[in-house]
PDB file of N, CA and C in Angstrom:
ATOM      1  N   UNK A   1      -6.863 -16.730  -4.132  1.00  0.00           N
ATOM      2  CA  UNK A   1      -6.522 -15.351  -3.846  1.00  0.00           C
ATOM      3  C   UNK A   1      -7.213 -14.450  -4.861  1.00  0.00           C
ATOM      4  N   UNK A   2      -7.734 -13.342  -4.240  1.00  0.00           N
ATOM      5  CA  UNK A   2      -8.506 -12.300  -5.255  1.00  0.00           C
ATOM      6  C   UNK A   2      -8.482 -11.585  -4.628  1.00  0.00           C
ATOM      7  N   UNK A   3      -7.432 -10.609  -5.187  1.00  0.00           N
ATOM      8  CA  UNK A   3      -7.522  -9.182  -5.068  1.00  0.00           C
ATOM      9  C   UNK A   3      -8.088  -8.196  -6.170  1.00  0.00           C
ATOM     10  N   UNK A   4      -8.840  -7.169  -5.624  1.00  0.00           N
ATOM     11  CA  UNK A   4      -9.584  -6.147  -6.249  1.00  0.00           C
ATOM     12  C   UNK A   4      -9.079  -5.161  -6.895  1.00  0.00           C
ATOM     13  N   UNK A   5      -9.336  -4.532  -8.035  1.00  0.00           N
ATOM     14  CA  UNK A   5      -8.378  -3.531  -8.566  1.00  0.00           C
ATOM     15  C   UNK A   5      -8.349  -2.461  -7.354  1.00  0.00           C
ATOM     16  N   UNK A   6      -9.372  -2.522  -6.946  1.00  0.00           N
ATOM     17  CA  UNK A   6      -9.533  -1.010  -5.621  1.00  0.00           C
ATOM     18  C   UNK A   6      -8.593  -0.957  -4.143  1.00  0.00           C
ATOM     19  N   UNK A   7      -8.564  -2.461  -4.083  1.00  0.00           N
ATOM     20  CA  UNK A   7      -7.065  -3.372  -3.569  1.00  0.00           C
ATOM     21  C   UNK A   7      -5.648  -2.966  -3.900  1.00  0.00           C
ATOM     22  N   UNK A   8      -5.444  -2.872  -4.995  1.00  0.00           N
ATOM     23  CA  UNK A   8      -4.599  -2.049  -5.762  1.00  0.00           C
ATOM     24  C   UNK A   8      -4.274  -1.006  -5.480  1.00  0.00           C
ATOM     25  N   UNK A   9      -5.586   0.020  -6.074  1.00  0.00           N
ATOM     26  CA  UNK A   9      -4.748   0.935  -5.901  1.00  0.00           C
ATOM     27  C   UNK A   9      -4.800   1.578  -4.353  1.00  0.00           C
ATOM     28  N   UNK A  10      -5.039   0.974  -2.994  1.00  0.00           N
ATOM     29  CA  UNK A  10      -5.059   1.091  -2.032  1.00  0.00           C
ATOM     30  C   UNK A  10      -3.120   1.162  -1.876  1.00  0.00           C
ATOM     31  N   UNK A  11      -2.903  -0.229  -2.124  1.00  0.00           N
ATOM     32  CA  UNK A  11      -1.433  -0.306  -1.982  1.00  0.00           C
ATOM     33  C   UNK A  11      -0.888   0.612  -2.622  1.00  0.00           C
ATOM     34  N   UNK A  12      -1.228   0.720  -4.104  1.00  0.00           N
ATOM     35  CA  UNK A  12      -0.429   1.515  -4.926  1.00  0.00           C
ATOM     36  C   UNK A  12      -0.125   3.081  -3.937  1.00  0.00           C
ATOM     37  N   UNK A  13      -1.813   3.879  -3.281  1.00  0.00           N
ATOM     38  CA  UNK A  13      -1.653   5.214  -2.925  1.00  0.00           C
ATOM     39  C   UNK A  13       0.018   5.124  -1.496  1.00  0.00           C
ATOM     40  N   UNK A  14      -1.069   4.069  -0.716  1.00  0.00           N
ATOM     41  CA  UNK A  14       0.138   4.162   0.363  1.00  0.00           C
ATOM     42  C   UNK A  14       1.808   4.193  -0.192  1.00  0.00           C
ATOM     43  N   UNK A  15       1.733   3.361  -1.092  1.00  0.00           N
ATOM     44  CA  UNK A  15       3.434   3.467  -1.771  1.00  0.00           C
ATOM     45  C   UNK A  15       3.887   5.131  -1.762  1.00  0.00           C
ATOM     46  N   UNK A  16       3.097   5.420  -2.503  1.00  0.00           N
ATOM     47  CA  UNK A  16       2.911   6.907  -3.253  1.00  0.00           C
ATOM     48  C   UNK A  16       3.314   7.688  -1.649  1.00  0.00           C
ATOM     49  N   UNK A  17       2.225   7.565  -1.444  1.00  0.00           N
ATOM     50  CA  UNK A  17       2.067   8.628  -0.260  1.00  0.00           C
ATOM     51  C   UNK A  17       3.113   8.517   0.895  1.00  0.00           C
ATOM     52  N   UNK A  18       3.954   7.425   1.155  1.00  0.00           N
ATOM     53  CA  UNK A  18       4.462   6.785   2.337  1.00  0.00           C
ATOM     54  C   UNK A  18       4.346   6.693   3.648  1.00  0.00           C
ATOM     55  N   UNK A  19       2.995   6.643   3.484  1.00  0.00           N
ATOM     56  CA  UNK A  19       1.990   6.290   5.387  1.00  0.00           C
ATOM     57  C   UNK A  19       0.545   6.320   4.643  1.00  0.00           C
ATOM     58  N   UNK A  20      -0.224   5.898   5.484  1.00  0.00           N
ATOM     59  CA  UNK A  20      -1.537   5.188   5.539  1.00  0.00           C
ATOM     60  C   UNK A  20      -2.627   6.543   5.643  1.00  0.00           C
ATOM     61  N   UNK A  21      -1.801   7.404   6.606  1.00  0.00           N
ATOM     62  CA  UNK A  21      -2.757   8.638   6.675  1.00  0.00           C
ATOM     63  C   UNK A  21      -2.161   9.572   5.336  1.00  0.00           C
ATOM     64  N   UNK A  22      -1.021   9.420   4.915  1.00  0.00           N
ATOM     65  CA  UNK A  22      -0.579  10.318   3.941  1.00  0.00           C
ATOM     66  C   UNK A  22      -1.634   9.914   2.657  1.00  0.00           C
ATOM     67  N   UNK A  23      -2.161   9.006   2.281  1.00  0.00           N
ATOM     68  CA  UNK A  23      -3.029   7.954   1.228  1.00  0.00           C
ATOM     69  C   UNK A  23      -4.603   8.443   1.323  1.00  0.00           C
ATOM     70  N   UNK A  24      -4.603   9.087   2.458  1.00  0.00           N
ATOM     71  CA  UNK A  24      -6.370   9.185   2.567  1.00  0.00           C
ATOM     72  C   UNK A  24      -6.732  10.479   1.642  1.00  0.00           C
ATOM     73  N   UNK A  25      -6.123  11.724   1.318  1.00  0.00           N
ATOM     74  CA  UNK A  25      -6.297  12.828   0.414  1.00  0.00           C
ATOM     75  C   UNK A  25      -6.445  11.517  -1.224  1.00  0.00           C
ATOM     76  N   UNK A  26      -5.496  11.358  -1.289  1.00  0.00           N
ATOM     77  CA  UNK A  26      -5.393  10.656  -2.641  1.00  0.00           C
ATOM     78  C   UNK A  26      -6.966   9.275  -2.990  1.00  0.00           C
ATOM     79  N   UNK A  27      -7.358   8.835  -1.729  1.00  0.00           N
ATOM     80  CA  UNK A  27      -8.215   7.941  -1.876  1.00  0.00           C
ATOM     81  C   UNK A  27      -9.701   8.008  -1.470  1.00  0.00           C
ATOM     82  N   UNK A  28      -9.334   9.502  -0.758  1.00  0.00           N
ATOM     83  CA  UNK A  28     -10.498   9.769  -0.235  1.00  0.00           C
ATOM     84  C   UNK A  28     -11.450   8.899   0.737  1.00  0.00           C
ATOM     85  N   UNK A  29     -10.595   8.136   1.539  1.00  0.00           N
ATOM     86  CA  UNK A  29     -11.530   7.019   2.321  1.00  0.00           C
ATOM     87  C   UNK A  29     -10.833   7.713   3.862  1.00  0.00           C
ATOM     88  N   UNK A  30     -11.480   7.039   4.671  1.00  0.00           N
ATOM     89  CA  UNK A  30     -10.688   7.393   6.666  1.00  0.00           C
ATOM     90  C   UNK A  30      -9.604   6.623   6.394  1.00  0.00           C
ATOM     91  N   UNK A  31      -8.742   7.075   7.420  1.00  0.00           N
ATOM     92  CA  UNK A  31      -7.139   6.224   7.879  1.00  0.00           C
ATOM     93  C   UNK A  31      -7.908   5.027   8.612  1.00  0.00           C
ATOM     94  N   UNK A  32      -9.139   4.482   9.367  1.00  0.00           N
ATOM     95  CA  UNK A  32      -9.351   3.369   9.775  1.00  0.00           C
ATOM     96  C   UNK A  32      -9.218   2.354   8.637  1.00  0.00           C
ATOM     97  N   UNK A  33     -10.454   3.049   7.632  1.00  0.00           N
ATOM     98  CA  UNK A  33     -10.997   2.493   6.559  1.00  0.00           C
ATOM     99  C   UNK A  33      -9.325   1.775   5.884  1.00  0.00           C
ATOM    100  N   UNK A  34      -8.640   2.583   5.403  1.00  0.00           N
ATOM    101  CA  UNK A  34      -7.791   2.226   4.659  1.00  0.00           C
ATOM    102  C   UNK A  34      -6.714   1.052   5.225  1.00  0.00           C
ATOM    103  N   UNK A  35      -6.434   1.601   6.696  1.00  0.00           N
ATOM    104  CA  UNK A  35      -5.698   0.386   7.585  1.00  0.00           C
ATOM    105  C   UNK A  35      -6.548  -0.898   7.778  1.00  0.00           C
ATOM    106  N   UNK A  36      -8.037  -1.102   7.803  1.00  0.00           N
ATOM    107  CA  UNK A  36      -8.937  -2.090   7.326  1.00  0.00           C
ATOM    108  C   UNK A  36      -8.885  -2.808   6.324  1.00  0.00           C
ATOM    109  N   UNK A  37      -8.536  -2.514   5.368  1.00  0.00           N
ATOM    110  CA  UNK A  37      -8.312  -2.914   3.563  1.00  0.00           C
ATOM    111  C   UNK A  37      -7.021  -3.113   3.582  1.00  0.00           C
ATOM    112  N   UNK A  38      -5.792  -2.441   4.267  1.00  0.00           N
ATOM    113  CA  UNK A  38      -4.512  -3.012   4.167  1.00  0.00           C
ATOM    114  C   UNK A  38      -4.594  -4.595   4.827  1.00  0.00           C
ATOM    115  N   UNK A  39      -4.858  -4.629   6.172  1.00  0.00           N
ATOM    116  CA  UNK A  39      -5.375  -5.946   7.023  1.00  0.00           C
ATOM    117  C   UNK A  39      -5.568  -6.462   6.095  1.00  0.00           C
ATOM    118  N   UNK A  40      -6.637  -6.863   5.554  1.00  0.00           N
ATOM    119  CA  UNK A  40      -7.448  -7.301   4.741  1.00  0.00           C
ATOM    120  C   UNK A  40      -6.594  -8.060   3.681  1.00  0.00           C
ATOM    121  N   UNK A  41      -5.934  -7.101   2.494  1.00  0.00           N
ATOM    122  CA  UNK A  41      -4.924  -7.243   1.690  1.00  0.00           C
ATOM    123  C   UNK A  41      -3.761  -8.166   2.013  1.00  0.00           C
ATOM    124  N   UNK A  42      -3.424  -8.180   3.201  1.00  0.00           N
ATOM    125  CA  UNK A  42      -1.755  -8.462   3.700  1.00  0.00           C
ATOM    126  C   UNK A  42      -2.824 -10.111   3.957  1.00  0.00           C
ATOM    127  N   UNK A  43      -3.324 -10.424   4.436  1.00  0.00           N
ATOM    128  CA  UNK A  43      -4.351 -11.273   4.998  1.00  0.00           C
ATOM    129  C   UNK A  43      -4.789 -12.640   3.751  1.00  0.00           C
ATOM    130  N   UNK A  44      -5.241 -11.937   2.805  1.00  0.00           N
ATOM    131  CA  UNK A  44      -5.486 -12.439   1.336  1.00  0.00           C
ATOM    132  C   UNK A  44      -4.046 -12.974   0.752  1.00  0.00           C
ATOM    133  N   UNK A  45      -3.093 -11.823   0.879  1.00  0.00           N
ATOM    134  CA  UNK A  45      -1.843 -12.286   0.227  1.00  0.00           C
ATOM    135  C   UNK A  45      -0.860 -13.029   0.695  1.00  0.00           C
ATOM    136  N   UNK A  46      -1.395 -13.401   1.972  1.00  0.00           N
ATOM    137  CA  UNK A  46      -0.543 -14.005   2.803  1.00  0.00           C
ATOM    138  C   UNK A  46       0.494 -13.397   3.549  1.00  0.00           C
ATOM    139  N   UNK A  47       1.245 -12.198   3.270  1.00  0.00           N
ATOM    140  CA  UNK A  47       2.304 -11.380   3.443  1.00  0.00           C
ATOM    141  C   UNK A  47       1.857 -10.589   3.780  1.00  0.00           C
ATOM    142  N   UNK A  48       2.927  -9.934   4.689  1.00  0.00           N
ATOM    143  CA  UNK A  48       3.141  -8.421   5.231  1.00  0.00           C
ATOM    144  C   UNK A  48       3.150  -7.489   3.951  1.00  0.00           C
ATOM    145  N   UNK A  49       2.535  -6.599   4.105  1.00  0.00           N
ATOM    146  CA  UNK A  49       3.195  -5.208   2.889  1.00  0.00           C
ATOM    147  C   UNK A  49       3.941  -4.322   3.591  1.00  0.00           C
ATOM    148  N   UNK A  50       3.685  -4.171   4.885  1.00  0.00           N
ATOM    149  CA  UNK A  50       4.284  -2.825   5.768  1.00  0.00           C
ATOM    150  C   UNK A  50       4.621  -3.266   6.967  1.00  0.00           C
ATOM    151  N   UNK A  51       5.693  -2.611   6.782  1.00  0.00           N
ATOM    152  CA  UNK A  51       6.128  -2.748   9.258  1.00  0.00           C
ATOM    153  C   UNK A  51       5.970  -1.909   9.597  1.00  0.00           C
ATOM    154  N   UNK A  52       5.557  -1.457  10.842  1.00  0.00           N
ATOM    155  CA  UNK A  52       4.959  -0.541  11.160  1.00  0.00           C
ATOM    156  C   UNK A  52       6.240  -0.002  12.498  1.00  0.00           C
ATOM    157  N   UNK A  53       6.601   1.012  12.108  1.00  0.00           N
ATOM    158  CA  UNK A  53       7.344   0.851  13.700  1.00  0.00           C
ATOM    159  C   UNK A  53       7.091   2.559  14.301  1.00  0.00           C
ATOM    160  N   UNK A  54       8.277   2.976  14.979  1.00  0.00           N
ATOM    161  CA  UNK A  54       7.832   4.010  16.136  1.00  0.00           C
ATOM    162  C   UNK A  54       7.581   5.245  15.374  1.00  0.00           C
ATOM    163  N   UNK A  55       6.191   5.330  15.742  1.00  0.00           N
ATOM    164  CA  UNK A  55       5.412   7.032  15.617  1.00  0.00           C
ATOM    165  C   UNK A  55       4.793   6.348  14.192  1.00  0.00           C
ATOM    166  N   UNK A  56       4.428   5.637  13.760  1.00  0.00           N
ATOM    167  CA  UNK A  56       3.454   5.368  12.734  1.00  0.00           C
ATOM    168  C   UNK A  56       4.499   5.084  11.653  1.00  0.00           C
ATOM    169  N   UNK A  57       5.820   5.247  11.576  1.00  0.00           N
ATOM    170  CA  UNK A  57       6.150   5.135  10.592  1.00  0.00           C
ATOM    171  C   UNK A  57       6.502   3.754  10.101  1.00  0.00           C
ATOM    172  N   UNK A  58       6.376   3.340   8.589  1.00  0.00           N
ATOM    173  CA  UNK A  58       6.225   2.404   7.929  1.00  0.00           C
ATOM    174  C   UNK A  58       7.522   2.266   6.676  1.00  0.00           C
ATOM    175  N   UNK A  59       7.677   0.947   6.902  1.00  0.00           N
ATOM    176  CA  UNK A  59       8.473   0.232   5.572  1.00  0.00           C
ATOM    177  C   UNK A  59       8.470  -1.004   5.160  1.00  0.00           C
ATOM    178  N   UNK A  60       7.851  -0.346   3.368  1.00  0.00           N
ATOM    179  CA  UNK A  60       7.352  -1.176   2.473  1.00  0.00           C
ATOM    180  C   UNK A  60       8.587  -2.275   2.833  1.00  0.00           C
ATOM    181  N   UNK A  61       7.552  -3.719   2.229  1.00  0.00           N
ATOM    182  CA  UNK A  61       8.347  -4.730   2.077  1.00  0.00           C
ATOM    183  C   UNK A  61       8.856  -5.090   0.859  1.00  0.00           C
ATOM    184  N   UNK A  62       9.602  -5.931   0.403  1.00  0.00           N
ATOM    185  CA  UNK A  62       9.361  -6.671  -1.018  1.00  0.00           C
ATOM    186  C   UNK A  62       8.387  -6.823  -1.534  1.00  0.00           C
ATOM    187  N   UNK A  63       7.333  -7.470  -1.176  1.00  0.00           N
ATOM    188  CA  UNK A  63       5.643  -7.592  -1.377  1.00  0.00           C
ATOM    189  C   UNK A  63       5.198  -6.555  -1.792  1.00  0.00           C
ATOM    190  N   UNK A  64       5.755  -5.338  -1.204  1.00  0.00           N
ATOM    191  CA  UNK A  64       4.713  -4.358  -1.575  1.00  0.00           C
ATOM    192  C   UNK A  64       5.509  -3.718  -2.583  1.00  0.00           C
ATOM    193  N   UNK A  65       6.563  -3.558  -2.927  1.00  0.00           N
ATOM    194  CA  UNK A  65       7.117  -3.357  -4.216  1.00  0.00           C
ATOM    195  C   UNK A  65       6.431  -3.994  -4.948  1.00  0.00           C
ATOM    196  N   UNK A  66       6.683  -5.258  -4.807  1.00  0.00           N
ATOM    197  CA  UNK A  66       5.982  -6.325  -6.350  1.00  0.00           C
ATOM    198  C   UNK A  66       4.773  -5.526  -6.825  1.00  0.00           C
ATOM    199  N   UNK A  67       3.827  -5.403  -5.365  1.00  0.00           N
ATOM    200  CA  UNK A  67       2.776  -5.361  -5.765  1.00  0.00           C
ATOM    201  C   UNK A  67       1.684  -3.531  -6.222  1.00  0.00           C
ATOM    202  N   UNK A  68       2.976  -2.493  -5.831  1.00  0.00           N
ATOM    203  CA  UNK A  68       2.983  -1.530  -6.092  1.00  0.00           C
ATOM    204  C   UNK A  68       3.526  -1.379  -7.440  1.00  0.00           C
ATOM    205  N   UNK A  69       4.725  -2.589  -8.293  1.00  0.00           N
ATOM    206  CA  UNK A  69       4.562  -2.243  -9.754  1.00  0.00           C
ATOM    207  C   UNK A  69       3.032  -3.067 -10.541  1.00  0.00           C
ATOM    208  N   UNK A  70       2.609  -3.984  -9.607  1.00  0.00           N
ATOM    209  CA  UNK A  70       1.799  -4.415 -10.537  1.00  0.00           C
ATOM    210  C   UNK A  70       0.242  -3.567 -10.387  1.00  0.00           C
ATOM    211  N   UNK A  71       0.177  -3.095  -9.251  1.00  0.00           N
ATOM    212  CA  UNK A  71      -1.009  -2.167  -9.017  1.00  0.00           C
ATOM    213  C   UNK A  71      -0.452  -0.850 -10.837  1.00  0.00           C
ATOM    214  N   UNK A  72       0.677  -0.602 -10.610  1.00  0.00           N
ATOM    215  CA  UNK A  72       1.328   0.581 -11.407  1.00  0.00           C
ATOM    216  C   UNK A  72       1.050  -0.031 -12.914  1.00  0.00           C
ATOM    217  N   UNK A  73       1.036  -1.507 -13.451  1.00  0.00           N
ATOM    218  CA  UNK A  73       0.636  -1.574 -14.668  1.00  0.00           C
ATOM    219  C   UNK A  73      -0.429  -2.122 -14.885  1.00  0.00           C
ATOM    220  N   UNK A  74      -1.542  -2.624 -14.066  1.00  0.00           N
ATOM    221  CA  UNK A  74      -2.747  -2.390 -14.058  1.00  0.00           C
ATOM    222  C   UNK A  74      -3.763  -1.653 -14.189  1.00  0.00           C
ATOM    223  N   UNK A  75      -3.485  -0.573 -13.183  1.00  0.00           N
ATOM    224  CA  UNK A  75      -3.981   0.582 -13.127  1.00  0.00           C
ATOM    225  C   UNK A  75      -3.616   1.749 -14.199  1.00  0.00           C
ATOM    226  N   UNK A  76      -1.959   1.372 -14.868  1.00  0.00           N
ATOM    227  CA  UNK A  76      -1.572   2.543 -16.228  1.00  0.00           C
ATOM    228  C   UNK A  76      -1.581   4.102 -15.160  1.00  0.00           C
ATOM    229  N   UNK A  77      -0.772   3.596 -13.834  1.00  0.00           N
ATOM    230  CA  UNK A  77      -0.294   4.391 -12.860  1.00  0.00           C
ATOM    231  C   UNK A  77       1.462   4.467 -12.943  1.00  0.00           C
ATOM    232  N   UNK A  78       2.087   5.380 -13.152  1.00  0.00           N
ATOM    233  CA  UNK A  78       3.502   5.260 -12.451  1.00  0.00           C
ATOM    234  C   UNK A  78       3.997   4.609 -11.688  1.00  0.00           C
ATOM    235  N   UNK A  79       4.930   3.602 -11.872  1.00  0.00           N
ATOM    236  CA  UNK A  79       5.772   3.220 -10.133  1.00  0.00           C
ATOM    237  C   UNK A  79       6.638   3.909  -9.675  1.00  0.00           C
ATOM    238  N   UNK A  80       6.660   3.307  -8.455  1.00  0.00           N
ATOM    239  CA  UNK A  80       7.210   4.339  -7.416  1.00  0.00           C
ATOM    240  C   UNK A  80       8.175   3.297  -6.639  1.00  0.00           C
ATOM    241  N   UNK A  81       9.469   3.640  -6.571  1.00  0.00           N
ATOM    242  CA  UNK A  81      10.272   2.753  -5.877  1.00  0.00           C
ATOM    243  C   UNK A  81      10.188   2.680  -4.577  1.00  0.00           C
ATOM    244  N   UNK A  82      10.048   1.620  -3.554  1.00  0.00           N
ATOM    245  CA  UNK A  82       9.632   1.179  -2.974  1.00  0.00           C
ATOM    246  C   UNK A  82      11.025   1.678  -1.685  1.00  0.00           C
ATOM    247  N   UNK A  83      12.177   1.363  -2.470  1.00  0.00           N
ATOM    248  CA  UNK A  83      13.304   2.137  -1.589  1.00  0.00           C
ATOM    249  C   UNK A  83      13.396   3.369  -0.871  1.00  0.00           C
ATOM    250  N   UNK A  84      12.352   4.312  -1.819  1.00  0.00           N
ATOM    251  CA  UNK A  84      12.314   6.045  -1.134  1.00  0.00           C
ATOM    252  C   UNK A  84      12.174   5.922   0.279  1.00  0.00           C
ATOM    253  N   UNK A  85      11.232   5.160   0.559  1.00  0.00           N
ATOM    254  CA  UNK A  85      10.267   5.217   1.575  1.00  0.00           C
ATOM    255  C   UNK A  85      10.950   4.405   3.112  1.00  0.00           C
ATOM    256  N   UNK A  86      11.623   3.897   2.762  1.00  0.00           N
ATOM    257  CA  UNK A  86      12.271   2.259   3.565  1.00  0.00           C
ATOM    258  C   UNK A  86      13.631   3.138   4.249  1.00  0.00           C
ATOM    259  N   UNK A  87      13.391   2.265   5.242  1.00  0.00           N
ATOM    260  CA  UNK A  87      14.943   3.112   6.176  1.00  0.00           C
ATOM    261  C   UNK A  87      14.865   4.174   6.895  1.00  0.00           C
TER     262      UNK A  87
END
């Protein structure tokens, strides 16, 4: 498994942002691009980070907590609880 710091802070923005299109100001990439690299990510890690359910909206998993504090002390980014967003 190898994930990229840019991997990171992909997850980290979506945490932040709480949707995939909310993440693209902060990362400056397309909502394809970024839902490409999530794939990608969830794929590598074996795990889901996000469910996706009606009208786009999303909730983080456990996984993506973990991996939104460790993007957060890697990067020497803030965490962001993973609960805001969920529900």
């Amino acid at each position: 498994m190898q994930i990229t710091l840019k991997q990171l802070e992909i997850v980290h923005a979506i945490v932040i942002a709480g949707s995939i299109s909310g993440s693209r100001t902060v990362l400056q990439l397309s909502q394809p691009t970024i839902s490409q690299q999530l794939a990608k990510i969830e794929e590598e890690l074996g795990t889901q980070l996000v469910s996706r359910g009606r009208a786009g909206k999303l909730t983080l998993t456990p996984a993506a907590d973990f991996w939104n504090k460790t993007a957060g002390q890697l990067l020497g980014l803030p965490e962001w609880p993973c609960s805001r967003f969920s529900g």
